[in-house]
Structure formats: structure tokens, C-alpha cells
N, C-alpha and C. Protein backbone atom coordinates (compact mmCIF):
# COMPACT_ATOMS: atom_id res chain seq x y z
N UNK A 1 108.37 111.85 153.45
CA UNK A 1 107.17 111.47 152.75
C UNK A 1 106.98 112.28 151.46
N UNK A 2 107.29 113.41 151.44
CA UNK A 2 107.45 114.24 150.44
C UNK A 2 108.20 114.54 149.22
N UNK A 3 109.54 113.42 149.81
CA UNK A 3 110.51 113.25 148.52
C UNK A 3 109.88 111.79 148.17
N UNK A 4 109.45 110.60 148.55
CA UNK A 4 108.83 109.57 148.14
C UNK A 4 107.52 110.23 147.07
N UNK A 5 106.89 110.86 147.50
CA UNK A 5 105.55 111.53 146.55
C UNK A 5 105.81 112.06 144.93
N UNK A 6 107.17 113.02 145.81
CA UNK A 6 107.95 113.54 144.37
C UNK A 6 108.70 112.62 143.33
N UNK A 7 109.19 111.68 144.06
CA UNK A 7 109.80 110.28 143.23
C UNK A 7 108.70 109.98 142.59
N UNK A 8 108.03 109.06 142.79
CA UNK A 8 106.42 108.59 142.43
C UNK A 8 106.24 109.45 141.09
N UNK A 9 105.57 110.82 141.50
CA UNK A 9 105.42 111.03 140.39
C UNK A 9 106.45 111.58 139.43
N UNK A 10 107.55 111.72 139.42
CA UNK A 10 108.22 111.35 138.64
C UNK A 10 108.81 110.48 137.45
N UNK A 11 108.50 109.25 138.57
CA UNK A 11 108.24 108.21 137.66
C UNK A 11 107.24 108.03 136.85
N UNK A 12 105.72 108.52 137.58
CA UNK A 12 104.92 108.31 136.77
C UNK A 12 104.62 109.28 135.43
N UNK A 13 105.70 110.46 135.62
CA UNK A 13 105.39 110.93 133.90
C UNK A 13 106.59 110.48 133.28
N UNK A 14 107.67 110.20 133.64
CA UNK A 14 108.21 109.54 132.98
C UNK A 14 107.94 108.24 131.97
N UNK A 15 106.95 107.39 132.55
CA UNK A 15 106.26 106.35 132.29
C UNK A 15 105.45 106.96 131.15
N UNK A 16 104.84 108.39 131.23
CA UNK A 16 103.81 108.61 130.91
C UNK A 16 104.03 109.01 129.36
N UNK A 17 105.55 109.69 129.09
CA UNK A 17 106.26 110.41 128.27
C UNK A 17 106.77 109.35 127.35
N UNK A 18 107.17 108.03 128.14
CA UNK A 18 107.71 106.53 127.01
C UNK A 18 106.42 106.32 126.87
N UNK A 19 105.38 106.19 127.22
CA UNK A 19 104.37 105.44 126.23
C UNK A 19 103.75 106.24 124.96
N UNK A 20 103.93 107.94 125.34
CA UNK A 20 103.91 108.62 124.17
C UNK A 20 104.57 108.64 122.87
N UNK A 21 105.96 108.46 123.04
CA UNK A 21 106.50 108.85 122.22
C UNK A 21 106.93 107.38 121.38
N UNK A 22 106.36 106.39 122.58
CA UNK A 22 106.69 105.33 121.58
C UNK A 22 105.17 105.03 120.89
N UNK A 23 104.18 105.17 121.02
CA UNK A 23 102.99 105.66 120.15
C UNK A 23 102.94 106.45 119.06
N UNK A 24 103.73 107.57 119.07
CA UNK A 24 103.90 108.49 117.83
C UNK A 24 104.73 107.28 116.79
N UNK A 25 106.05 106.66 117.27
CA UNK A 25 106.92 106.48 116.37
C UNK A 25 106.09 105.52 115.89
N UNK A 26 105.34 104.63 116.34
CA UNK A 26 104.62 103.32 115.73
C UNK A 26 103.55 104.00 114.79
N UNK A 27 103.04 104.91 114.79
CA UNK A 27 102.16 105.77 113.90
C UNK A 27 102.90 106.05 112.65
N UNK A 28 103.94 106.92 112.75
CA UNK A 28 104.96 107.08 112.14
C UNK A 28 105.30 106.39 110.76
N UNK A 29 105.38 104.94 111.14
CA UNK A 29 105.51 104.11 110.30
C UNK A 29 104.36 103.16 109.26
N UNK A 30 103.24 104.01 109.58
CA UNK A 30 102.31 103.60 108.73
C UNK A 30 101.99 104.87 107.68
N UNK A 31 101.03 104.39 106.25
CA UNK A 31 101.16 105.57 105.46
C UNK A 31 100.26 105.03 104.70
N UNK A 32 98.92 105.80 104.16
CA UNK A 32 97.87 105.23 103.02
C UNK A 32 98.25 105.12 102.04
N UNK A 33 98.66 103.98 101.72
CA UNK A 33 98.65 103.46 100.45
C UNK A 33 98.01 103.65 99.26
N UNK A 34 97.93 104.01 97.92
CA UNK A 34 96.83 103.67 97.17
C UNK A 34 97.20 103.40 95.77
N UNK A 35 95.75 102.93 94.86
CA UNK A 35 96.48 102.51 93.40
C UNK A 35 95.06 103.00 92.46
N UNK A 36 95.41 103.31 91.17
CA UNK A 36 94.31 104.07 90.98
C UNK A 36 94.06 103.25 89.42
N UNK A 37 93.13 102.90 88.52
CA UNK A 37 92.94 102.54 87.43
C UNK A 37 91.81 103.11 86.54
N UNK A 38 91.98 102.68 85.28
CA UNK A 38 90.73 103.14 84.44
C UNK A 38 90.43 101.89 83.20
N UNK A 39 89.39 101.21 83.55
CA UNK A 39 89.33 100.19 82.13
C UNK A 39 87.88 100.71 81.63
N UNK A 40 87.74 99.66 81.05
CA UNK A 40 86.58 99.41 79.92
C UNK A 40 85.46 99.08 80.81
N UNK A 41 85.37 98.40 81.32
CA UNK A 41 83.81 98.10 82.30
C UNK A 41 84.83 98.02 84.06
N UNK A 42 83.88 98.60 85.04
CA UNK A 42 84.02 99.04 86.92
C UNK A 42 85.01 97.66 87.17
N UNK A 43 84.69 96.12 86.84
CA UNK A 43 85.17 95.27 87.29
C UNK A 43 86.74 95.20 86.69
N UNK A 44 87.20 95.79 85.85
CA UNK A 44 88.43 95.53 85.04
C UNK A 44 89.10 96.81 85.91
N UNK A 45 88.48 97.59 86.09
CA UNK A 45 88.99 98.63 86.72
C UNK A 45 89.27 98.23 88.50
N UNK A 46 88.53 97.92 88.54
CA UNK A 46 88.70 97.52 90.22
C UNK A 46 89.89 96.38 90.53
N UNK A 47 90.06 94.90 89.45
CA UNK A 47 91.15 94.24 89.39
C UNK A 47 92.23 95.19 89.11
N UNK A 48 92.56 96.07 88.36
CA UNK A 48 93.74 96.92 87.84
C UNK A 48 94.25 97.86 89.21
N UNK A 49 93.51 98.61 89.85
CA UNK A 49 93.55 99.19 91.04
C UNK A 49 94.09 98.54 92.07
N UNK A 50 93.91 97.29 91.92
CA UNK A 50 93.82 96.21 93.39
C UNK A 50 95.36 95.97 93.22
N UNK A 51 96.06 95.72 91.96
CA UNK A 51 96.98 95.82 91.75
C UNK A 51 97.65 97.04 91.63
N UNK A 52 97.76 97.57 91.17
CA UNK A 52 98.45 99.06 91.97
C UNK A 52 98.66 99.24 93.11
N UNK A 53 97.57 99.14 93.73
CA UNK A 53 97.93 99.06 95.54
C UNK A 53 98.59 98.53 95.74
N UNK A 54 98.55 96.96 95.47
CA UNK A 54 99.73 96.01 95.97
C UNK A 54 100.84 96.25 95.74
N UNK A 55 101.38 97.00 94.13
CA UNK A 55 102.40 97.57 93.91
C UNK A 55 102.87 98.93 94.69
N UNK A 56 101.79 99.31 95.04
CA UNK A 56 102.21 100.67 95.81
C UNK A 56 102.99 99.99 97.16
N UNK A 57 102.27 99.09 97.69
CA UNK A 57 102.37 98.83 99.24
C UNK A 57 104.00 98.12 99.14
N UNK A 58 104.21 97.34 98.18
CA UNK A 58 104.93 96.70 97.97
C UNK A 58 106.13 97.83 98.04
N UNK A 59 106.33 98.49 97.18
CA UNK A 59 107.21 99.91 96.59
C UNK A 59 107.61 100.43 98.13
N UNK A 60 106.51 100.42 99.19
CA UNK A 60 106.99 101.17 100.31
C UNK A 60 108.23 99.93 100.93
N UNK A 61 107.57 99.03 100.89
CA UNK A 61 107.91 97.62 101.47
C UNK A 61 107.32 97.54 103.57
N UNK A 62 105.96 97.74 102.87
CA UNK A 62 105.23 97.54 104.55
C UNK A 62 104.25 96.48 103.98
N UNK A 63 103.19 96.28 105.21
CA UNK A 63 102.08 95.32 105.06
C UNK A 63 101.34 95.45 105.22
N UNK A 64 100.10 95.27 104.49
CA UNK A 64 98.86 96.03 104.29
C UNK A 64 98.20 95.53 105.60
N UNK A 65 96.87 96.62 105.70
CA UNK A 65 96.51 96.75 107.32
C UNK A 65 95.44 96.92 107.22
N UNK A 66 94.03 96.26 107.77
CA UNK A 66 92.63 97.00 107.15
C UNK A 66 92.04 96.29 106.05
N UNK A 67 91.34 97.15 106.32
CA UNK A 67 90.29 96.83 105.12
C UNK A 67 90.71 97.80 103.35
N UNK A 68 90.54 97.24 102.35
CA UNK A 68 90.75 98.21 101.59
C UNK A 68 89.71 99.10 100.74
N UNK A 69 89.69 100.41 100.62
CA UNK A 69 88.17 100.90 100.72
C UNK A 69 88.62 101.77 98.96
N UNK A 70 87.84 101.06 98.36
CA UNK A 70 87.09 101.39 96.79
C UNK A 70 86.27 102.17 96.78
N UNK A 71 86.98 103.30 95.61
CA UNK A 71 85.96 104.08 95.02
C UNK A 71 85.79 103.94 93.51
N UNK A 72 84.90 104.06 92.74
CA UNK A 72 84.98 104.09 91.42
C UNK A 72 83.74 104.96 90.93
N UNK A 73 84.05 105.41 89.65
CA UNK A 73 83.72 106.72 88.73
C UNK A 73 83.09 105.85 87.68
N UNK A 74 82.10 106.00 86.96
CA UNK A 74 81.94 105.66 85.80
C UNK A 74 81.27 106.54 85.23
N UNK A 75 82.15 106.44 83.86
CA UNK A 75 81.78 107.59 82.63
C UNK A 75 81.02 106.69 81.80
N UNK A 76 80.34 107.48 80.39
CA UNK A 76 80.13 106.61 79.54
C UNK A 76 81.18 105.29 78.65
N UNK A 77 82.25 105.50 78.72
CA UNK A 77 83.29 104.97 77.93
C UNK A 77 83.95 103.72 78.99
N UNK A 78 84.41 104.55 79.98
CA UNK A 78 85.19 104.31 81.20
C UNK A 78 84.87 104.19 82.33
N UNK A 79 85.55 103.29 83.09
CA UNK A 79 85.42 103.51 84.75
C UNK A 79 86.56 103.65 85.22
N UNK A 80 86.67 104.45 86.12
CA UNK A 80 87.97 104.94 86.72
C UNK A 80 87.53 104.42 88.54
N UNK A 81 88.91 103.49 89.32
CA UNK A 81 88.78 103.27 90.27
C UNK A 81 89.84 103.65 91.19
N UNK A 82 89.48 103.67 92.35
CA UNK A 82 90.97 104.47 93.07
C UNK A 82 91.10 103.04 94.33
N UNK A 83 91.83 102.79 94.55
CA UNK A 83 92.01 101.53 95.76
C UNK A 83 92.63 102.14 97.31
N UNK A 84 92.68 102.25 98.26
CA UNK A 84 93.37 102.76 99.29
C UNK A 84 93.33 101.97 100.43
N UNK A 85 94.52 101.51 100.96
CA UNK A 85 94.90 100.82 102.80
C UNK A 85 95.57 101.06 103.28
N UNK A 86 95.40 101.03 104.32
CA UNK A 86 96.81 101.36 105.34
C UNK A 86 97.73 100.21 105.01
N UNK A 87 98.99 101.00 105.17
CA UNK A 87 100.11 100.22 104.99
C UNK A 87 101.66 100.47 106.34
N UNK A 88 101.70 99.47 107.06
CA UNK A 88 102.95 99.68 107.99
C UNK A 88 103.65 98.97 107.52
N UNK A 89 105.04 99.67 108.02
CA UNK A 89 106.18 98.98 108.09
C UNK A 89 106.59 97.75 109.43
């Protein structure tokens, strides 16, 4: 009864150790993306950014994941925007 118990759990960290490590590697393969711009008025800046990202994501060659979360700066002259998503392979 005691070598059945010890089997058992054996198996069960074994089990326990593949679902880890195949969790890390799937992590692994994702990476924040981002693209950053600066135009003349927030909206020129935010199209320019949106593209960057895509070029960024593209450059890795994964697929964007999420939502993509905008920030933007505005100066008197300028707006500066930064774009960022997750991106897996």
C-alpha cells in the first residue's frame, strides 16, 4: 500500500512539474510590444504610434494580444504618443 501511495504521488508532481514548465515556456514567448510618435496635433500622433506598434509587432513576427493601451504628452507645439500590447509568438 505504501509503494502504490509513493507511485501516486510521484506521479502527481511529476504532473505537477509538466504543467509548470510548460507555463513558463508559453510566457516566454510573449513580449510588450511598443511604438512611440510625435506630430502636430494628439490625433496624428496616436495614428503614427499605432503604426509603429504594428511595425514593432510585426519586426518580432508574433500577434498582437489585448488591448492596446495609449499614452500621450502634449506640449505646446507637439504631442508625443507611446502605443504598447502584448505580443506572442
Amino acid at each position: 500500500m505504501n509503494t502504490l501511495r509513493l507511485v501516486a504521488l510521484g506521479a502527481g508532481a511529476l504532473i505537477a512539474l509538466t504543467t509548470l514548465v510548460t507555463a513558463t515556456a508559453e510566457a516566454a514567448k510573449c513580449v510588450m510590444a511598443g511604438g512611440s510618435a510625435t506630430g502636430l496635433t494628439q490625433d496624428i500622433a496616436k495614428v503614427m504610434a499605432t503604426n509603429a506598434l504594428g511595425q514593432s509587432i510585426s519586426s518580432y513576427g508574433g500577434k498582437a494580444s489585448g488591448k492596446v493601451a495609449m499614452k500621450c504628452d502634449a506640449n505646446m507645439l507637439m504631442s508625443t504618443c507611446t502605443a504598447k500590447q502584448r505580443a506572442c509568438k
